[in-house]
N, C-alpha and C. Protein backbone atom coordinates (compact mmCIF):
# COMPACT_ATOMS: atom_id res chain seq x y z
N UNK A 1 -15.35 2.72 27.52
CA UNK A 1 -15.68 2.58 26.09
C UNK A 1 -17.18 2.80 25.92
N UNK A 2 -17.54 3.90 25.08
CA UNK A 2 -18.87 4.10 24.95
C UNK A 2 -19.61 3.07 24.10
N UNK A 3 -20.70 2.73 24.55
CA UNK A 3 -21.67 1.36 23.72
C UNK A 3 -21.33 1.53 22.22
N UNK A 4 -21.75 2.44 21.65
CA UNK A 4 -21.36 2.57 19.86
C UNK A 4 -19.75 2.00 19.55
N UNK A 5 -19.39 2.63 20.14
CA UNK A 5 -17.84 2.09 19.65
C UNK A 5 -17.71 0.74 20.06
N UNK A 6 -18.32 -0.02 21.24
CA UNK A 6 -17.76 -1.35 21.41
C UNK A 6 -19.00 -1.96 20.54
N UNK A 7 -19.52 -1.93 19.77
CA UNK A 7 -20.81 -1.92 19.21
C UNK A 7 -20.17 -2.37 17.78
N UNK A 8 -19.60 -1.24 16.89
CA UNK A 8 -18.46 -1.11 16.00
C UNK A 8 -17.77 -2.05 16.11
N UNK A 9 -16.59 -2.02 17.57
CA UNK A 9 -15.95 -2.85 17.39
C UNK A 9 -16.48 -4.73 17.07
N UNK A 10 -17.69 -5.02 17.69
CA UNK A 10 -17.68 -5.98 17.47
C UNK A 10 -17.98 -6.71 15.74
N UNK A 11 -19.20 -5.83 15.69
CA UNK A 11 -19.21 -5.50 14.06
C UNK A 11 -18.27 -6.13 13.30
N UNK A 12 -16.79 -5.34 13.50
CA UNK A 12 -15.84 -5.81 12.61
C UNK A 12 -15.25 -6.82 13.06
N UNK A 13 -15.49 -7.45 14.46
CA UNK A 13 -14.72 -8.36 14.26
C UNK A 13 -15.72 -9.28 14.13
N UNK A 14 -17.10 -9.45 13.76
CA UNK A 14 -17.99 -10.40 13.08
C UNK A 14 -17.46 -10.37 11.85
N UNK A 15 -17.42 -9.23 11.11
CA UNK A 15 -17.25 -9.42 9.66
C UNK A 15 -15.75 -9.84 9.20
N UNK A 16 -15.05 -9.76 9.80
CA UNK A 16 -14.03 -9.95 9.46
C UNK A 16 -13.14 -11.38 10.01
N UNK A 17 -14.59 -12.46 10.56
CA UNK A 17 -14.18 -13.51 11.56
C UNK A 17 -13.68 -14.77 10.73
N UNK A 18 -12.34 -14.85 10.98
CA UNK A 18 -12.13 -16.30 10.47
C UNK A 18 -10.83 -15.54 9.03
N UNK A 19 -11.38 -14.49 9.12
CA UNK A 19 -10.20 -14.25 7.70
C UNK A 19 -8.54 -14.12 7.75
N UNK A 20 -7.73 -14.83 6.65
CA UNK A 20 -6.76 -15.37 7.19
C UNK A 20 -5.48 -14.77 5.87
N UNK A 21 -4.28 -14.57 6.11
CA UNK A 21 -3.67 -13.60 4.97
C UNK A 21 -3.43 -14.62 3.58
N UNK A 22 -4.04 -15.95 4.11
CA UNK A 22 -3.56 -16.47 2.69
C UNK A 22 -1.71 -15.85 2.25
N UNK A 23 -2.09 -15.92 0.57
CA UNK A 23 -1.01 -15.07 0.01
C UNK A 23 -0.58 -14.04 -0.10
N UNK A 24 -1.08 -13.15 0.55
CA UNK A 24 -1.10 -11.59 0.59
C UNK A 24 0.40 -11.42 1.24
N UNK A 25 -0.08 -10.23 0.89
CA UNK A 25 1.40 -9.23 1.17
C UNK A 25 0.70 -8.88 2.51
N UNK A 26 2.12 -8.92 3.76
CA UNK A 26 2.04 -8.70 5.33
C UNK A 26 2.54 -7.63 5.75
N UNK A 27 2.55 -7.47 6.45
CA UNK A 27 3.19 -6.21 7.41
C UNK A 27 4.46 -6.01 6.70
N UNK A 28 5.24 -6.63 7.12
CA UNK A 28 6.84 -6.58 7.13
C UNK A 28 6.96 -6.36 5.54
N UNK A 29 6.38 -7.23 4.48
CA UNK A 29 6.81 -7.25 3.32
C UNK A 29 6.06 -6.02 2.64
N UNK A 30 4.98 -5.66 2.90
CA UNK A 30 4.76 -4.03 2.54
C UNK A 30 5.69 -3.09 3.01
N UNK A 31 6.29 -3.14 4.04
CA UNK A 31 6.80 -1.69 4.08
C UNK A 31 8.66 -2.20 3.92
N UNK A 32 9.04 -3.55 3.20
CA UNK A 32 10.32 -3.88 2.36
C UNK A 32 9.71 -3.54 0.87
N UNK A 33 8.62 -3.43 0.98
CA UNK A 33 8.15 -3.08 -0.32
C UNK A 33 8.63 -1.57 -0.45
N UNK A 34 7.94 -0.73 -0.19
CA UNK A 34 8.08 0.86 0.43
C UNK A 34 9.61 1.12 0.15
N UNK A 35 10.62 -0.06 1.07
CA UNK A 35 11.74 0.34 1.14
C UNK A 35 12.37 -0.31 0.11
N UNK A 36 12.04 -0.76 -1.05
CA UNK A 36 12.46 -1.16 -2.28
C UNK A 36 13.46 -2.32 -1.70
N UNK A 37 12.96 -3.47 -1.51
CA UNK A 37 14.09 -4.16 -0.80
C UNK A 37 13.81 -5.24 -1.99
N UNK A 38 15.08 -6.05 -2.09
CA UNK A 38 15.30 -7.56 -2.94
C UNK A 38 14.46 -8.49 -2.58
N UNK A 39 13.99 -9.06 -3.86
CA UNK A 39 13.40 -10.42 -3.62
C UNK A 39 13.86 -11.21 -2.27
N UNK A 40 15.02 -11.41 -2.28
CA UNK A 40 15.68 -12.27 -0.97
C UNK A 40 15.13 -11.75 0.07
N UNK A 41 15.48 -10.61 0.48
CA UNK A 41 14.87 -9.40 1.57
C UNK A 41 13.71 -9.35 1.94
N UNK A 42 12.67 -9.44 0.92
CA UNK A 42 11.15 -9.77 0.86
C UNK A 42 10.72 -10.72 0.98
N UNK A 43 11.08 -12.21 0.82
CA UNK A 43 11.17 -13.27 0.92
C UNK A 43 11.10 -13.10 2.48
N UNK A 44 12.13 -13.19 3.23
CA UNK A 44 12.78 -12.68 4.65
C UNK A 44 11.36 -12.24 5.47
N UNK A 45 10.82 -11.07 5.11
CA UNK A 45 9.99 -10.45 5.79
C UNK A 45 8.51 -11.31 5.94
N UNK A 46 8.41 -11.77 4.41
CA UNK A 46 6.97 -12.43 4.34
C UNK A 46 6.93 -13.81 5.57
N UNK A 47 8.16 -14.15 5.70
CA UNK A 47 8.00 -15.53 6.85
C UNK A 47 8.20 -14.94 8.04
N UNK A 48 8.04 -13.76 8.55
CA UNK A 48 8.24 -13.25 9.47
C UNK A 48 6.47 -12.60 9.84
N UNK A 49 6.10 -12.36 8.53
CA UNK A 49 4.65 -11.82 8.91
C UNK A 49 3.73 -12.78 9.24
N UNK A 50 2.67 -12.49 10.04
CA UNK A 50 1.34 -12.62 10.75
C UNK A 50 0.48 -13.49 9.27
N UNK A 51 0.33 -14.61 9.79
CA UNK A 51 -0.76 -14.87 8.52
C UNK A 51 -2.08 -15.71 9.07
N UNK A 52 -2.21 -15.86 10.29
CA UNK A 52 -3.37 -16.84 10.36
C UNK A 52 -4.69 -15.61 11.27
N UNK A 53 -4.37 -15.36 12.67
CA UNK A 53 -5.01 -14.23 13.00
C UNK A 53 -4.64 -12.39 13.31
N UNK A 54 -5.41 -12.22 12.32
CA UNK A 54 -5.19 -10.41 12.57
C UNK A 54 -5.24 -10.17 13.86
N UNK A 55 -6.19 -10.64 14.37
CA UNK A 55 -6.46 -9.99 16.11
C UNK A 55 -4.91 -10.11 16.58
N UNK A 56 -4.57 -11.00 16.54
CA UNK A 56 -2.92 -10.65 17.31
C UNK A 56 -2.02 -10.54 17.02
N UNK A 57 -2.31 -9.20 16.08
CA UNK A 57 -1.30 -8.48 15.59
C UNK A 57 -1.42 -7.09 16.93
N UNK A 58 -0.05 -7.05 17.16
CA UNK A 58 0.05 -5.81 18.46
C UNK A 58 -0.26 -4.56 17.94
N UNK A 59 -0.72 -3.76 18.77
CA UNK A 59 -0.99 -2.37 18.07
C UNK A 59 0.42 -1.31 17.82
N UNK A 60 1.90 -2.41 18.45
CA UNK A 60 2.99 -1.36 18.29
C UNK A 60 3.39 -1.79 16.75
N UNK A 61 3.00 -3.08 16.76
CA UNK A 61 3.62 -3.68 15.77
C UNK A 61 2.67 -2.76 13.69
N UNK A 62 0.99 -2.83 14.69
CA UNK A 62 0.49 -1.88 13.51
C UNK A 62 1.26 -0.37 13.09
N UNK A 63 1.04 0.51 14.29
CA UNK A 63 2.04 1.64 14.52
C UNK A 63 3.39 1.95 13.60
N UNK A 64 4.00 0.57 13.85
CA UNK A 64 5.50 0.61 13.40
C UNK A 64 5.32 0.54 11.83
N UNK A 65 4.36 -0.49 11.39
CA UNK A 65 4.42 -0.61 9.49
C UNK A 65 3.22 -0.28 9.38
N UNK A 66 2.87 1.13 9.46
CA UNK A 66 1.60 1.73 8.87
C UNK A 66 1.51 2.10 7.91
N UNK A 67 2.62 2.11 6.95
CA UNK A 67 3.29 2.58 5.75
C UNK A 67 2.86 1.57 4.92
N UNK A 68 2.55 -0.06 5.36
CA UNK A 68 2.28 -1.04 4.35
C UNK A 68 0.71 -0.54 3.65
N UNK A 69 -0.02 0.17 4.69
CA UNK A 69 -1.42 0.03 4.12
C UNK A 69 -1.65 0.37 2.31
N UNK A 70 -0.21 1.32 2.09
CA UNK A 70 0.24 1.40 0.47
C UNK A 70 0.11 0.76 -0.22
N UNK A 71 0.77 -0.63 0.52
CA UNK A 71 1.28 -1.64 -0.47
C UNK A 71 0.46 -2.99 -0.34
N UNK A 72 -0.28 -3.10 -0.04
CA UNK A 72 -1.09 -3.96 0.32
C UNK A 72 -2.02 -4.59 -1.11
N UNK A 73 -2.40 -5.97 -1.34
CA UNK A 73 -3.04 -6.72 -2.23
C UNK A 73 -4.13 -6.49 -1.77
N UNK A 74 -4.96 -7.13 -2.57
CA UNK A 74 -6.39 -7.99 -1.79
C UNK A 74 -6.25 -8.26 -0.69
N UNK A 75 -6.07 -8.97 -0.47
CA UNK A 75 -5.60 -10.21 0.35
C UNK A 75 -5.12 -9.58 1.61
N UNK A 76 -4.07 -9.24 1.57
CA UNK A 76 -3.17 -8.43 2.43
C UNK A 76 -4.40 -7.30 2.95
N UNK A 77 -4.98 -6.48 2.15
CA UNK A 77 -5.89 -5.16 3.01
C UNK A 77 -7.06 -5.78 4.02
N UNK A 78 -7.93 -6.99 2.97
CA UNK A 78 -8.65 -7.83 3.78
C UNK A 78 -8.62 -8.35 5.21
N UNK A 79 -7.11 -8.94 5.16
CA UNK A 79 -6.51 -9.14 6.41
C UNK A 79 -6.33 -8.64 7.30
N UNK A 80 -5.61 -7.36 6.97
CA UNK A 80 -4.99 -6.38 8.22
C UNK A 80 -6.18 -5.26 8.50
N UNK A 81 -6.80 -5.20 7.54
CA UNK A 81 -7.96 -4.09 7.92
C UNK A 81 -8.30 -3.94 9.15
N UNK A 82 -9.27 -5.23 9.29
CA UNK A 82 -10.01 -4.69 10.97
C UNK A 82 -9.25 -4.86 11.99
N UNK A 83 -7.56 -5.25 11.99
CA UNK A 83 -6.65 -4.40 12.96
C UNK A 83 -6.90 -3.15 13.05
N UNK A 84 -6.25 -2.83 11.80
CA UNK A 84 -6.31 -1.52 12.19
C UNK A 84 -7.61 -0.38 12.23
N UNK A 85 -8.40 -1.14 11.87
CA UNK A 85 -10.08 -0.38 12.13
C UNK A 85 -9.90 -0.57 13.77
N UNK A 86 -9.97 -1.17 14.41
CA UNK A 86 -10.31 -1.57 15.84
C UNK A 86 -9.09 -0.96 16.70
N UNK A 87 -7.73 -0.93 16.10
CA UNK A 87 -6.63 -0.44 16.57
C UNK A 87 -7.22 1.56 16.94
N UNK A 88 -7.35 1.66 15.65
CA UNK A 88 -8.12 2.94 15.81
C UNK A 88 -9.15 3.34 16.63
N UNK A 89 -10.10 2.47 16.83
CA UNK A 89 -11.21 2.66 17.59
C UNK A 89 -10.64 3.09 19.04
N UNK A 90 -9.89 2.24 19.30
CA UNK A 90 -9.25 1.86 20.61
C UNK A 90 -8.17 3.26 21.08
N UNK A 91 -8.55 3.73 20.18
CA UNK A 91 -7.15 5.23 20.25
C UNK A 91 -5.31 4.93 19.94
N UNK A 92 -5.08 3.17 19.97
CA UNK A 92 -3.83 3.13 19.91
C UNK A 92 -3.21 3.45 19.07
N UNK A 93 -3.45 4.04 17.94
CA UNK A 93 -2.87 4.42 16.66
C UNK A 93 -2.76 5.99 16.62
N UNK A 94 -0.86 6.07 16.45
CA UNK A 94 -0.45 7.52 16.49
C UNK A 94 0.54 7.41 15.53
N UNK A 95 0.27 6.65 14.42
CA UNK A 95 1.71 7.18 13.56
C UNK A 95 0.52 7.21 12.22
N UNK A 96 -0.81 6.82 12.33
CA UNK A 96 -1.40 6.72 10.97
C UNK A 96 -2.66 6.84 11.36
N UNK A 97 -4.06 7.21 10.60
CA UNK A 97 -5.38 7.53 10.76
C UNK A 97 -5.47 6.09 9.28
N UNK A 98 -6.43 5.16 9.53
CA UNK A 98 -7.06 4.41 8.85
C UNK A 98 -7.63 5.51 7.61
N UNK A 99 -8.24 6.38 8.27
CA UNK A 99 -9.17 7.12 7.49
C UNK A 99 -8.87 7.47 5.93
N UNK A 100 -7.45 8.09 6.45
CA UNK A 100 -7.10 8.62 5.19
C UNK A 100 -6.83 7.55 3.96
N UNK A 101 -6.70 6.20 4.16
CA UNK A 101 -6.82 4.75 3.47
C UNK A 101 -8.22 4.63 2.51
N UNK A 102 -9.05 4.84 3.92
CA UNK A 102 -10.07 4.73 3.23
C UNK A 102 -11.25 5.66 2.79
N UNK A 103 -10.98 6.68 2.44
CA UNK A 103 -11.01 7.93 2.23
C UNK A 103 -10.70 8.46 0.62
N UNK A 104 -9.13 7.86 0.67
CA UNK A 104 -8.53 8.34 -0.20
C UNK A 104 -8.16 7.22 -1.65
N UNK A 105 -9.30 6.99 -1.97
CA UNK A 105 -9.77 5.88 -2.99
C UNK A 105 -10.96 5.78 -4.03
N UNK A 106 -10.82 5.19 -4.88
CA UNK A 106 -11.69 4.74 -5.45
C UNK A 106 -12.94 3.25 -5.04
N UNK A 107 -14.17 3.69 -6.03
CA UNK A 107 -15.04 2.81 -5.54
C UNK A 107 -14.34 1.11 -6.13
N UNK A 108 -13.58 1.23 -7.45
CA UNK A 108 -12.78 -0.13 -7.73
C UNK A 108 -11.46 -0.10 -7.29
N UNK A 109 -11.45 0.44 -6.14
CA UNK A 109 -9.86 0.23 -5.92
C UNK A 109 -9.45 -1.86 -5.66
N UNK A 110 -8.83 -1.81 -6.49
CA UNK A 110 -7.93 -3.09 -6.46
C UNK A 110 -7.66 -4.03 -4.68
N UNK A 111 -7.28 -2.62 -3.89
CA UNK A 111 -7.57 -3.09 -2.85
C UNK A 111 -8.48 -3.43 -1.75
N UNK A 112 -9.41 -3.24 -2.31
CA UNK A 112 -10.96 -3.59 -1.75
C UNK A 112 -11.51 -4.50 -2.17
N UNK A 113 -11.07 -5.19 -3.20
CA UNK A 113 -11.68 -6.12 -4.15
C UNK A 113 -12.52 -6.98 -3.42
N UNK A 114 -11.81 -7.93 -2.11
CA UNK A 114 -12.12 -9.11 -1.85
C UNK A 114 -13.47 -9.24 -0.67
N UNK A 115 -13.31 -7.37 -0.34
CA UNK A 115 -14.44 -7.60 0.82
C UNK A 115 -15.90 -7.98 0.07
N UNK A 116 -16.21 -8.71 1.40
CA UNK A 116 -17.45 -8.64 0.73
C UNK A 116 -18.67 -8.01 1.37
N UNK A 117 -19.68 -7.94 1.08
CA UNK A 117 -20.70 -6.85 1.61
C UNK A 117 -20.81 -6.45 2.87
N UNK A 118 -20.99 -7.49 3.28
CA UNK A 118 -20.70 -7.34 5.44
C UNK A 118 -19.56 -6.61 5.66
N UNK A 119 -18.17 -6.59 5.47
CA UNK A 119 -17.39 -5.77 5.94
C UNK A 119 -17.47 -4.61 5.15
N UNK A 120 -18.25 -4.55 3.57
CA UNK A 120 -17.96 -3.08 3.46
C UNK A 120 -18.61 -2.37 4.51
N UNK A 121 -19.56 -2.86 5.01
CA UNK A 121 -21.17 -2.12 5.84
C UNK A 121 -19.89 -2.06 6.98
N UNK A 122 -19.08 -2.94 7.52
CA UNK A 122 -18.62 -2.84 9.24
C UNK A 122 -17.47 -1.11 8.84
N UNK A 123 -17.26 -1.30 7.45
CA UNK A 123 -16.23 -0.04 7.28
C UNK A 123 -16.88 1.18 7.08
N UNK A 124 -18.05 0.87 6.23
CA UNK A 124 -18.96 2.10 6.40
C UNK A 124 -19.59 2.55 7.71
N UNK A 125 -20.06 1.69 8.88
CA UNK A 125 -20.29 2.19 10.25
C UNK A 125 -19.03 2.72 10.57
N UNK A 126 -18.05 2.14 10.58
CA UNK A 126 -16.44 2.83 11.71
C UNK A 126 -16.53 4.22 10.75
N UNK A 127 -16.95 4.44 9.37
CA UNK A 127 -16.51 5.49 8.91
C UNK A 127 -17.87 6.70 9.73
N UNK A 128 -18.86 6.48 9.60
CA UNK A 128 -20.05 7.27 10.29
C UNK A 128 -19.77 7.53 11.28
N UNK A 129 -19.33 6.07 12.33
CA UNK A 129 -19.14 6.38 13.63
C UNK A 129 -17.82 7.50 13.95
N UNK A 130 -16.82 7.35 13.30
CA UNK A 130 -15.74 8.01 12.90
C UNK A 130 -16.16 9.72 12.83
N UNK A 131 -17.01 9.80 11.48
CA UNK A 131 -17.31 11.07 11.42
C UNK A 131 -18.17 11.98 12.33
N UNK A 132 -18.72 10.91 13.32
CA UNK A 132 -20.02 11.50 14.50
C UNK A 132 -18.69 12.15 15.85
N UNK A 133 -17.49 11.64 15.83
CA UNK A 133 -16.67 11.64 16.95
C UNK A 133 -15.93 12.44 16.33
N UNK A 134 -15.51 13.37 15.51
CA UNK A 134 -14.93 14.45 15.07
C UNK A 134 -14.96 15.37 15.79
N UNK A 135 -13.66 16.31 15.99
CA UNK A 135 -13.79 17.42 16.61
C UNK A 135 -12.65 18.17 15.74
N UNK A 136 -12.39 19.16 15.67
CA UNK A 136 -11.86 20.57 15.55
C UNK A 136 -10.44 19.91 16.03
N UNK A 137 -9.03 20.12 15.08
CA UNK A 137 -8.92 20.36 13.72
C UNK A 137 -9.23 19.61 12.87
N UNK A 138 -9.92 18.26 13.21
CA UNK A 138 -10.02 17.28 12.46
C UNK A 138 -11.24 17.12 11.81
N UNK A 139 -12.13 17.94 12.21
CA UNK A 139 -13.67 18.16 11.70
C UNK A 139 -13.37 18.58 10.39
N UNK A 140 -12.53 19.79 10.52
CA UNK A 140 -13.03 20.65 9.55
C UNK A 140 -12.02 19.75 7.79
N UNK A 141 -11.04 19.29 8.34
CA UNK A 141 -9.96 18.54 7.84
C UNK A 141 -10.66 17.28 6.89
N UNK A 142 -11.21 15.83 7.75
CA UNK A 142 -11.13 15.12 7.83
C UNK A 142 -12.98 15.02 7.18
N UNK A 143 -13.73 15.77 7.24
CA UNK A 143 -15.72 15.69 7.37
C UNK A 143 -15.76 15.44 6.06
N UNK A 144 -15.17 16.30 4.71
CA UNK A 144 -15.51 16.15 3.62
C UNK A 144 -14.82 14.93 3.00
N UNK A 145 -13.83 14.76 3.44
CA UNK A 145 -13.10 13.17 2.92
C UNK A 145 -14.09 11.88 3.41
N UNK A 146 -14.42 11.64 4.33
CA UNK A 146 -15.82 10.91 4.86
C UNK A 146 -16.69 10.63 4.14
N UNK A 147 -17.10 12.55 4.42
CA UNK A 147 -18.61 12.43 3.61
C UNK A 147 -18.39 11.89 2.18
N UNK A 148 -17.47 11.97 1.63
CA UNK A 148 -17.40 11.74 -0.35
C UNK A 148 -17.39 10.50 -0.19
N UNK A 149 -16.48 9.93 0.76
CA UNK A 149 -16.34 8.01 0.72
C UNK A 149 -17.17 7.94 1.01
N UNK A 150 -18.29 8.24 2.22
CA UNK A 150 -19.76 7.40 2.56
C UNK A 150 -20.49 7.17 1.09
N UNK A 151 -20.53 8.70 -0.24
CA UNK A 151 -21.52 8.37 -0.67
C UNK A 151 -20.84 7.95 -2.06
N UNK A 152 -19.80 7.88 -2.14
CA UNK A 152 -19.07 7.37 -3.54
C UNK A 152 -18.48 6.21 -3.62
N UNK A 153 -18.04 5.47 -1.83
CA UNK A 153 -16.99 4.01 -1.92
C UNK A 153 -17.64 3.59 -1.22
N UNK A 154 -17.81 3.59 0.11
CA UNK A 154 -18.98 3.35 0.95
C UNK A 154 -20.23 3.16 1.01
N UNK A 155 -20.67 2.91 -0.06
CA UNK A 155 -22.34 3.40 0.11
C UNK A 155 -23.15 1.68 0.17
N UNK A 156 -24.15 1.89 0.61
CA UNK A 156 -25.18 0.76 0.46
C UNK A 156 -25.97 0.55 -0.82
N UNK A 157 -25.02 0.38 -1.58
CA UNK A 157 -26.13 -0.02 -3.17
C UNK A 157 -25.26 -1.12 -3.38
């Protein structure tokens, strides 16, 4: 693991230390969400999801409901984020790129609401660091979606 990235990684898990899903929408119940499932059904899933630490959430288990990052609250994105920021770092993530999450948004998106300044900065480094580790097809793909979030959602003001 090169210094920057374990560098990053720790980053986020400073900023993101101690945060807990509360009421948010979890793994399981985002992607019963996705799958239009019944109150009862959803009910079901939410006592099944992760609510005290993100860190041990498995990276098969991120993998498998990467589809929730859709459906996700406050609360819920807050939570699961620096999984899957760090899941990524780590290379274990092959069914979803964080990026395109956070990328593909607005500066008031609803689901960003709750961070607060420190983790926007830990999301804006993974996104720099992110864009410095680009290569071909993903450079050419992936550079301008970056660059617009660094200076439109991302930014330090």
């Amino acid at each position: 693991m090169d210094e920057e990235r374990t560098r990053i990684e720790q980053r986020i898990r400073e900023a993101f230390r101690g945060v807990v899903l509360g009421e948010g929408i979890g793994l399981r119940e985002g992607c019963g969400l996705d799958d239009y499932a019944d109150s009862k059904t959803l009910a079901e899933y939410r006592t099944q999801d992760e609510r005290a630490s993100w860190e041990s959430i498995p990276s098969d288990v991120l993998n498998d409901y990467s589809t929730s990052l859709s459906y996700f609250d406050a609360e819920g994105m807050r939570f699961h984020l620096p999984a899957f920021l760090i899941d990524e770092l780590s290379g274990a993530s092959f069914t979803y790129s964080i990026v395109f999450d956070l990328t593909h948004l607005t500066a008031d998106d609803r689901r960003m609401s709750l961070l607060s300044r420190d983790q926007r900065q830990a999301v804006r480094e993974f996104l720099i660091y992110r864009l410095s580790t680009l290569q071909e097809p993903n450079l050419s793909f992936e550079r301008p979606f970056i660059e617009h979030a660094l200076t439109e959602v991302w930014h330090n003001r």
